[in-house]
Protein backbone atom coordinates (compact mmCIF):
# COMPACT_ATOMS: atom_id res chain seq x y z
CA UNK A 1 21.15 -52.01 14.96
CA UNK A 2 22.01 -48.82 13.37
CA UNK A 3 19.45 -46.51 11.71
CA UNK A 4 19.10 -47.35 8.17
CA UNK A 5 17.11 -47.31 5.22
CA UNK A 6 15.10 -50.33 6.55
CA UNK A 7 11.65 -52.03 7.20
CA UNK A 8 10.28 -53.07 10.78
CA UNK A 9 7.83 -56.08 11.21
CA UNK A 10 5.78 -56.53 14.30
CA UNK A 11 3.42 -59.21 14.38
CA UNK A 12 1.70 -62.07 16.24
CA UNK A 13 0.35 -65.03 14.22
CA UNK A 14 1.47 -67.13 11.60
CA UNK A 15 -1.58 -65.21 9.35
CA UNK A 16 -0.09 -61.96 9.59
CA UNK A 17 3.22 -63.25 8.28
CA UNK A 18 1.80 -65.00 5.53
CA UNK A 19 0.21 -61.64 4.79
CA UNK A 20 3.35 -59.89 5.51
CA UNK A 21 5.74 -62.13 3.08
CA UNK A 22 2.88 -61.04 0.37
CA UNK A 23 3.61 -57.24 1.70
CA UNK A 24 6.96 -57.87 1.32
CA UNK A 25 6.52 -59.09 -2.33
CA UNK A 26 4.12 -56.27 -3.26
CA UNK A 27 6.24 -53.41 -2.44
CA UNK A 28 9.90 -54.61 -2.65
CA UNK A 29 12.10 -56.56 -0.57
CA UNK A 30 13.40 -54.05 1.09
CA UNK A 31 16.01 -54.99 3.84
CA UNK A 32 13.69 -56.05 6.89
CA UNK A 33 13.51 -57.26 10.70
CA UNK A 34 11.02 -59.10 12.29
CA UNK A 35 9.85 -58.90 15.79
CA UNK A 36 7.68 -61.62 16.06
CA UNK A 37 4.87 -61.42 19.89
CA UNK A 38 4.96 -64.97 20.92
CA UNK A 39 1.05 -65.58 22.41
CA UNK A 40 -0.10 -69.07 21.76
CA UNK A 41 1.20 -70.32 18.48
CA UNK A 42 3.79 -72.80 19.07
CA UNK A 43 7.26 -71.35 17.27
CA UNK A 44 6.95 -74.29 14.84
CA UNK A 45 4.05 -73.03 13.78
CA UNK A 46 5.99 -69.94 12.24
CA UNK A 47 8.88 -72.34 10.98
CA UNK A 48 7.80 -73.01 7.10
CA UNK A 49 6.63 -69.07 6.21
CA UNK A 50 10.62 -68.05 7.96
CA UNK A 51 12.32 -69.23 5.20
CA UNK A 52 10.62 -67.87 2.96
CA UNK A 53 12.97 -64.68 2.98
CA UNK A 54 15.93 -63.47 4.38
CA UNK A 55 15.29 -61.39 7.90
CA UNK A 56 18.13 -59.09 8.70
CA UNK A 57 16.87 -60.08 12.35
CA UNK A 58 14.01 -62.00 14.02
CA UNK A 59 13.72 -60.54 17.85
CA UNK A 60 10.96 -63.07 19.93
CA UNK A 61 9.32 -60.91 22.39
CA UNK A 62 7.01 -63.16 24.68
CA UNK A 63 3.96 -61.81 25.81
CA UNK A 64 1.66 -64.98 27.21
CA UNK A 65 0.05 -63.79 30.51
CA UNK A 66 -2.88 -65.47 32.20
CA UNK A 67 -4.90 -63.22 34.40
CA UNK A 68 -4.68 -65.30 38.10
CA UNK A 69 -7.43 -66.38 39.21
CA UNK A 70 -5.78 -67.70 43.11
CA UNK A 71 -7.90 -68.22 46.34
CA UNK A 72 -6.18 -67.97 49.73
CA UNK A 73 -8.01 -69.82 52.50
CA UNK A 74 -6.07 -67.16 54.78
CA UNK A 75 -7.12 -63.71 53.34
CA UNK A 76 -10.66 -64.93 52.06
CA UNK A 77 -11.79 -64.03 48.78
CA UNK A 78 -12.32 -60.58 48.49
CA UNK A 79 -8.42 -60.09 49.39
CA UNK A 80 -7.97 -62.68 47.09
CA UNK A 81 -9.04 -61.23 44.32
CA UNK A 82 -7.11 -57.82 45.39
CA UNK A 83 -3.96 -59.84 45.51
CA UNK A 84 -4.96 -61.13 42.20
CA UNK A 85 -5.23 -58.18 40.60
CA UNK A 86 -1.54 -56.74 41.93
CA UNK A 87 -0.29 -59.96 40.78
CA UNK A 88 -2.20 -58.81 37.14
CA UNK A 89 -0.48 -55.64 37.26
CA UNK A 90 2.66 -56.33 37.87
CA UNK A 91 2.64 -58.97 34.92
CA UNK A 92 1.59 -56.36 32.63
CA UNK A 93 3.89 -53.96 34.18
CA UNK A 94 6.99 -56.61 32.64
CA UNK A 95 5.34 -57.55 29.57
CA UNK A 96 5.01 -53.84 28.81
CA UNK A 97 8.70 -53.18 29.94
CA UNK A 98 10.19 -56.23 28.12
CA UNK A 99 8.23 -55.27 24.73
CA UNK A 100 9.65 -51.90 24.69
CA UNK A 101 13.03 -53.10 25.23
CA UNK A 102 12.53 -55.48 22.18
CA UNK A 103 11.51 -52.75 20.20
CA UNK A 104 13.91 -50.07 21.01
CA UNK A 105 16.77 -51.43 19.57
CA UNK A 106 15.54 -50.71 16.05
CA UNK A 107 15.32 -47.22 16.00
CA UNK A 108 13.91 -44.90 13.17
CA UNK A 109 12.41 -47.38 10.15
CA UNK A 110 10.81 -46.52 6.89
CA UNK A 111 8.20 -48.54 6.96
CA UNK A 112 6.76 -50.16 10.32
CA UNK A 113 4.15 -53.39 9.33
CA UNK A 114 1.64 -54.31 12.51
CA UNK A 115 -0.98 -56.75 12.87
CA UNK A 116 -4.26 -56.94 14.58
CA UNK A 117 -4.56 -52.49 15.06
CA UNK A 118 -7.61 -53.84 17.55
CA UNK A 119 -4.68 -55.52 20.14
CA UNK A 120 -3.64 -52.71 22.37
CA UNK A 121 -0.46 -53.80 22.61
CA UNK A 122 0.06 -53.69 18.60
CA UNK A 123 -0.89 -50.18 18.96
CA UNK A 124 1.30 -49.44 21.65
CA UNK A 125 4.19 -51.24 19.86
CA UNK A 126 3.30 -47.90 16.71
CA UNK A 127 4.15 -45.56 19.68
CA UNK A 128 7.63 -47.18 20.55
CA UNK A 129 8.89 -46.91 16.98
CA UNK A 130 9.76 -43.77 15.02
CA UNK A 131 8.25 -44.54 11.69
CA UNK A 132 7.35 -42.96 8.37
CA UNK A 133 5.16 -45.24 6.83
CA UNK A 134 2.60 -47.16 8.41
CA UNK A 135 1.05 -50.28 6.97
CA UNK A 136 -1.25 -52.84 8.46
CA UNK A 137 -1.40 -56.34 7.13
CA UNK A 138 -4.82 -58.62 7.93
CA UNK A 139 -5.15 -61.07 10.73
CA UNK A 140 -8.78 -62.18 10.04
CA UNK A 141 -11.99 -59.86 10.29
CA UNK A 142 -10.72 -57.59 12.60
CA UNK A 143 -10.17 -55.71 9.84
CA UNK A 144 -13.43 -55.00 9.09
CA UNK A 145 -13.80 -53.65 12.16
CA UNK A 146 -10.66 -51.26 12.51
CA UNK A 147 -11.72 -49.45 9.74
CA UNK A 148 -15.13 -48.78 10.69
CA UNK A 149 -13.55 -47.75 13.93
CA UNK A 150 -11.36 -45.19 12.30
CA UNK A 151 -14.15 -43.74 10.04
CA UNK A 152 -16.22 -43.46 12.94
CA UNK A 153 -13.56 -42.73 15.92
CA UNK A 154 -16.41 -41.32 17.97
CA UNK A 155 -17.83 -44.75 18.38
CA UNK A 156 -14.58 -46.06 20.32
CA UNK A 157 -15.18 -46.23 24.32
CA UNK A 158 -13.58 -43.91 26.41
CA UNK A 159 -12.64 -44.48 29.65
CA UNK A 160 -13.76 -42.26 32.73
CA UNK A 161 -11.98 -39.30 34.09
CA UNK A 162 -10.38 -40.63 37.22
CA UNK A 163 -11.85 -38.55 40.23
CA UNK A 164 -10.39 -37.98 43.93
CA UNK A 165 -6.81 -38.65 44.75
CA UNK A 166 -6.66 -42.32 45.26
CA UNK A 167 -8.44 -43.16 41.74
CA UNK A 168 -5.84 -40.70 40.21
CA UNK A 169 -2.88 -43.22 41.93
CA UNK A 170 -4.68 -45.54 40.42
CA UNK A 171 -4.63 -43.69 36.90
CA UNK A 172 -1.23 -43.31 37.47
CA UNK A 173 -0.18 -46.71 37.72
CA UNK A 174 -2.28 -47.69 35.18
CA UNK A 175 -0.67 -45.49 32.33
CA UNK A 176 2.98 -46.58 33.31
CA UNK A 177 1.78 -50.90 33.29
CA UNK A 178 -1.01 -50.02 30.41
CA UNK A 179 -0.78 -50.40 27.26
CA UNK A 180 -0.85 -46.50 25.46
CA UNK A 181 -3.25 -47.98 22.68
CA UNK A 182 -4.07 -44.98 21.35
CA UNK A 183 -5.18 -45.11 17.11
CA UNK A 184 -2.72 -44.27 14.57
CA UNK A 185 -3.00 -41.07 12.29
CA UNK A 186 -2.51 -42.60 9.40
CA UNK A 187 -2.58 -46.78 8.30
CA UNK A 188 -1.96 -48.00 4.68
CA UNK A 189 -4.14 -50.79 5.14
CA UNK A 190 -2.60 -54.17 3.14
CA UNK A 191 -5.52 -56.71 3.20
CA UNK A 192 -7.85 -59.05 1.21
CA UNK A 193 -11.16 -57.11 2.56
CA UNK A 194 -13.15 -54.89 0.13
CA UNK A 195 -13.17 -52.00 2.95
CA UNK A 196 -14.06 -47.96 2.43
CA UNK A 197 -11.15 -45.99 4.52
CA UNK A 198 -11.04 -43.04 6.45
CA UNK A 199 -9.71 -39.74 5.70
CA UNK A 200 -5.60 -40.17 5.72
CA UNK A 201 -6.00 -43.99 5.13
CA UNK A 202 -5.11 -45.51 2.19
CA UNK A 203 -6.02 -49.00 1.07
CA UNK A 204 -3.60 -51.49 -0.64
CA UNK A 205 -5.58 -55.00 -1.87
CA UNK A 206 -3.90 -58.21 -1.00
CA UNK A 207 -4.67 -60.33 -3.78
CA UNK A 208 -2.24 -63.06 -2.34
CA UNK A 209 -0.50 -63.22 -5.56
CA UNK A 210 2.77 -64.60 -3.85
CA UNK A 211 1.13 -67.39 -2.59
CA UNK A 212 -0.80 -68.26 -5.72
CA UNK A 213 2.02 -68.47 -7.73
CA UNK A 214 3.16 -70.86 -5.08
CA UNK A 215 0.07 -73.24 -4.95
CA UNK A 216 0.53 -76.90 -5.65
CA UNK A 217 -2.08 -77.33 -7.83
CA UNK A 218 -2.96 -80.98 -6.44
CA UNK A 219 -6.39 -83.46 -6.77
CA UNK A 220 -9.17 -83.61 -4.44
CA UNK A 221 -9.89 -85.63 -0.74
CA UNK A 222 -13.80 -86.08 -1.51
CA UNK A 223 -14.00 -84.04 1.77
CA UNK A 224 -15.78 -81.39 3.51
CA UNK A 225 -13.09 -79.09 5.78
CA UNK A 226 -15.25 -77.08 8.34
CA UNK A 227 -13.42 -74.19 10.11
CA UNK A 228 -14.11 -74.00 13.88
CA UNK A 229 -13.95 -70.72 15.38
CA UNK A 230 -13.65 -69.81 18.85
CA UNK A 231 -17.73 -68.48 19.27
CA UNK A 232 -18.57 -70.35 22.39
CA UNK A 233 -15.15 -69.55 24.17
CA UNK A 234 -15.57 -66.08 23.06
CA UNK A 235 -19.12 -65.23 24.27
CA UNK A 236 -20.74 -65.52 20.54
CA UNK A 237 -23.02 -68.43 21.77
CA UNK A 238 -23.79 -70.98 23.59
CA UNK A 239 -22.07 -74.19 23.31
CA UNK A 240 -25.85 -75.74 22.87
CA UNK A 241 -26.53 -73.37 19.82
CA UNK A 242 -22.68 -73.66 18.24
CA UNK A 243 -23.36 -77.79 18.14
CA UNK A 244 -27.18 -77.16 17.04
CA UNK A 245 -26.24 -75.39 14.14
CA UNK A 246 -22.79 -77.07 13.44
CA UNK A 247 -25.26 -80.39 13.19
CA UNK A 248 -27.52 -78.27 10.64
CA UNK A 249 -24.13 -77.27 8.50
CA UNK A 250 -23.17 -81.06 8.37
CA UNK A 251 -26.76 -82.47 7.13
CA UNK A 252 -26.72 -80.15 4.48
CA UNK A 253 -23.54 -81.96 2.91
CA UNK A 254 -25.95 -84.60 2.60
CA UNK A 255 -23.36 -87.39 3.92
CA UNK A 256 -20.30 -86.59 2.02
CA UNK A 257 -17.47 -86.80 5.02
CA UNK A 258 -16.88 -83.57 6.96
CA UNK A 259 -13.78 -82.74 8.91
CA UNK A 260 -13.53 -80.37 11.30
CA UNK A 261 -10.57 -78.23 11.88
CA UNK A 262 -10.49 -76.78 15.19
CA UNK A 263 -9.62 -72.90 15.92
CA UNK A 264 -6.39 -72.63 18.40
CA UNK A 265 -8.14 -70.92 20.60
CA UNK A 266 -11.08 -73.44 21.02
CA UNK A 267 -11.08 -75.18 24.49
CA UNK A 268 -10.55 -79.18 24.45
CA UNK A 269 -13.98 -79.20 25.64
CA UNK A 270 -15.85 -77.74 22.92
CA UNK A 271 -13.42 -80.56 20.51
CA UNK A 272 -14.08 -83.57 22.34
CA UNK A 273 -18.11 -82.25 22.03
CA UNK A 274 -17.92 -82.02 18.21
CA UNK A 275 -16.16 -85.46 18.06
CA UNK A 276 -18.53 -87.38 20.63
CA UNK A 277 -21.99 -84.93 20.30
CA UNK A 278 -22.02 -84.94 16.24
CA UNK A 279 -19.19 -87.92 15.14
CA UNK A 280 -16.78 -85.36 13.66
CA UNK A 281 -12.87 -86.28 12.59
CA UNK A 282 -11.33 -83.03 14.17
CA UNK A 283 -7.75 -82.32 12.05
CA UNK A 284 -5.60 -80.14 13.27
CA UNK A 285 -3.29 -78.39 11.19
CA UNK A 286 0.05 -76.39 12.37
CA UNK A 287 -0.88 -72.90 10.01
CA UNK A 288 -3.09 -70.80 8.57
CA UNK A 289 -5.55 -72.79 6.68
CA UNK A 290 -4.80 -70.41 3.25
CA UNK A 291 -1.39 -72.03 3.27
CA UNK A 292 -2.27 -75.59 4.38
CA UNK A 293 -4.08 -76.03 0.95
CA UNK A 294 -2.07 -73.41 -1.13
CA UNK A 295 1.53 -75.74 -0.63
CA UNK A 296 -0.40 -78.57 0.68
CA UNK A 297 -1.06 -80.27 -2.76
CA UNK A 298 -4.41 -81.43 -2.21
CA UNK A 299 -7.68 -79.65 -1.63
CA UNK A 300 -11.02 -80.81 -0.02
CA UNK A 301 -14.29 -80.40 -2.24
CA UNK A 302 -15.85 -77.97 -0.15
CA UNK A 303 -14.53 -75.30 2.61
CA UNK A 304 -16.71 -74.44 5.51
CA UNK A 305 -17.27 -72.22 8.77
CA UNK A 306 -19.64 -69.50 10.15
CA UNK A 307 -18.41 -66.71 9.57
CA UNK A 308 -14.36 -66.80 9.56
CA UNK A 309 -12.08 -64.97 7.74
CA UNK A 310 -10.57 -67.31 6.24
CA UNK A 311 -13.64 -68.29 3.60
CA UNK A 312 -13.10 -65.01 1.80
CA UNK A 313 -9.33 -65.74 1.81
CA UNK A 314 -9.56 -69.14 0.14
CA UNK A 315 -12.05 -67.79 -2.82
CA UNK A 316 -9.19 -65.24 -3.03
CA UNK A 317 -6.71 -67.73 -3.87
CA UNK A 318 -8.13 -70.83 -5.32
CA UNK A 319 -11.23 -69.00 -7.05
CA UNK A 320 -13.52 -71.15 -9.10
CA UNK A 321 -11.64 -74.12 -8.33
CA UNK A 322 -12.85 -74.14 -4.57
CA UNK A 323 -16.43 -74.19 -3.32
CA UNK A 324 -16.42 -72.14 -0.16
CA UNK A 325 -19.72 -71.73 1.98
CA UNK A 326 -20.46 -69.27 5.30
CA UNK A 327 -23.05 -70.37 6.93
CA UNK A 328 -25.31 -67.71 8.94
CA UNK A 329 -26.41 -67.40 12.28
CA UNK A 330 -29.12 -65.97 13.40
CA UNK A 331 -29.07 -62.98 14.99
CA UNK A 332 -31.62 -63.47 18.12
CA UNK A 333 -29.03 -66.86 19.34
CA UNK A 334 -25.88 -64.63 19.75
CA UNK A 335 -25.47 -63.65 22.96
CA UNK A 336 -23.05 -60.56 22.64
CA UNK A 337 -25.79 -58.68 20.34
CA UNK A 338 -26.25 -59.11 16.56
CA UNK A 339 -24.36 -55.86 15.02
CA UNK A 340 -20.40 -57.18 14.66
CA UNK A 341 -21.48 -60.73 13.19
CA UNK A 342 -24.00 -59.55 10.90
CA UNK A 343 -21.66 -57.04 9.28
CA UNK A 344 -19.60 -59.83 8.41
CA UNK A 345 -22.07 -61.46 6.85
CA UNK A 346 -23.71 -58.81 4.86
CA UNK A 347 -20.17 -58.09 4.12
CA UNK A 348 -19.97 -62.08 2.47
CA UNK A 349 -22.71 -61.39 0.44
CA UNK A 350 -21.64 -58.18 -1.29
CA UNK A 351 -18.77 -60.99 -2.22
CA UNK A 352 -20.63 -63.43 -2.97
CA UNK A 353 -19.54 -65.41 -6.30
CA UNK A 354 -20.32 -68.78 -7.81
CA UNK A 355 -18.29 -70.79 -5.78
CA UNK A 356 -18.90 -67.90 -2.68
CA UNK A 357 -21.98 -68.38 -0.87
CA UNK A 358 -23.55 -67.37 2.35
CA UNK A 359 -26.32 -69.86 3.31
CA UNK A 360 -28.78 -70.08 5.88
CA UNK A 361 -27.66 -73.26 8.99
């Protein structure tokens, strides 16, 4: 592709698109590529939002790895896991390779759209393309968090000075299979989150406006839709405390039906628990949620979760005509320590409308 006065998309869910095809709206469609990081979503899943608009070019880079986790009887277990981790290496070694040839062929772009700037691989994908504008688009709370990170970049780990010459090999190898994941200068952040920027940032609200001219304006199921999210998979909780207080959420709908609509990354486990454990119809739908009941012509009564992104969304777009409700969990039952979840919340209830609430589970 020849250098142009273009635009460069590089995302990874069906969310960011949504929120990218709102980008695209907001600022002018501007002649555009896509290269869309195949993880999990199925390609269908991307199928309805692609033709929407016209893509000069959609590139699919995939990018799926599992970390192995082989035992040989032969070696034992220790040089199992050695073997294991070459095995890692090397797969990251080709995933990094095969993303930078995706990206290379675009060359110089006015504006370069990203996703999730807490992957390390959207972060490496900034450093493969010569840019002049950067602009991130939302995929969930994450947001929240990237820009605390950048007004506090002291907080962000930093790995260990590699010391003697075999754990400088090893530094070595790592930086050329790695992802470099280091933060952007400068992000124009495009997203539905009332967040305070850093210095060089600037901040762009998403107010979905594409996407609520688009809505279907339907009736009502009489239902309850409760968002799973991923918390016991994850390391949030335990799978005990997610169905304790997933039981608590239902009661208080005093018998009016729920359904719950399980997170793609929730194991079939933690499903077949919900159905069995607490007598749940589990839908699952093949998008984001926000355009489910934007185009889907119907909406429940009530929309549900813990604390997923996807609450603040809805109120967003279907304002007083939607009831949505977070409900909170208590600090001392998450495991990974109470600071990242309860910023979310607090963050709900500065939002907090009529039809917005944050309730206790």
């Amino acid at each position: 592709m020849q250098n142009s006065n273009k635009d460069l998309f590089v995302l990874g869910t069906p969310l960011q698109l949504l929120n990218a095809i709102e980008a695209r709206h907001r600022f002018g469609d501007r002649p555009s590529a896509l290269a869309l990081l195949h993880w999990g979503w199925p390609a269908s899943a991307f199928d309805s939002l692609l033709g929407e608009m016209e893509w000069q070019e959609i590139v699919w880079v995939p990018m799926a790895a599992q970390r192995p986790a082989w035992r040989y009887p032969m070696i034992g277990p220790d040089a199992s896991s050695r073997l294991n981790e070459y095995v890692w290496t090397y797969q990251q070694y080709r995933r990094r390779r095969r993303l930078e040839a995706a990206l290379a062929r675009f060359g110089r772009v006015d504006r370069l759209v990203v996703g999730n700037l807490l992957g390390d691989h959207m972060r490496h994908a900034i450093g493969c393309i010569p840019h002049a504008e950067l602009m991130a688009v939302d995929d969930g709370t994450d947001t929240l968090r990237v820009a605390a990170l950048r007004r506090n970049p002291s907080e962000a780990p930093e790995g260990s000075p590699p010391a003697g010459l075999i754990k400088s090999i090893k530094q070595l190898i790592r930086q050329r299979c790695e992802w470099d994941c280091v933060q952007p200068e400068a992000v124009t952040f495009f997203t539905a989150c009332d967040i305070e920027i850093g210095p060089g940032d600037r901040l762009v609200r998403n107010d979905y406006r594409w996407l609520r001219g688009r809505a279907a304006g339907g009736g009502r199921n009489n239902q309850v839709y409760f968002l799973g999210q991923p918390l016991i998979e994850d390391g949030y909780v335990k799978e005990s405390t997610y169905l304790h207080y997933l039981q608590r959420a239902v009661r208080h709908f005093g018998g009016k039906p729920v359904v719950y609509i399980p997170h793609k990354r929730e194991s079939t486990r933690t499903v077949a628990l919900v159905e069995r454990e607490l007598g749940l119809v589990t839908v699952r739908f093949g998008g984001p949620i926000e355009l489910v009941l934007a185009l889907g012509g119907e909406l429940p009564d009530m929309l549900a979760s813990f604390f997923c992104s996807a609450l603040e969304n809805c109120s967003i777009l279907f304002g007083n005509s939607l009831e949505v409700v977070a409900f909170h969990l208590p600090p001392h039952v998450l495991i990974c320590g109470p600071e990242p979840v309860e910023g979310i919340y607090e963050y709900f209830r500065r939002r907090q409308t009529e039809t917005f609430q944050v309730l206790e589970a």
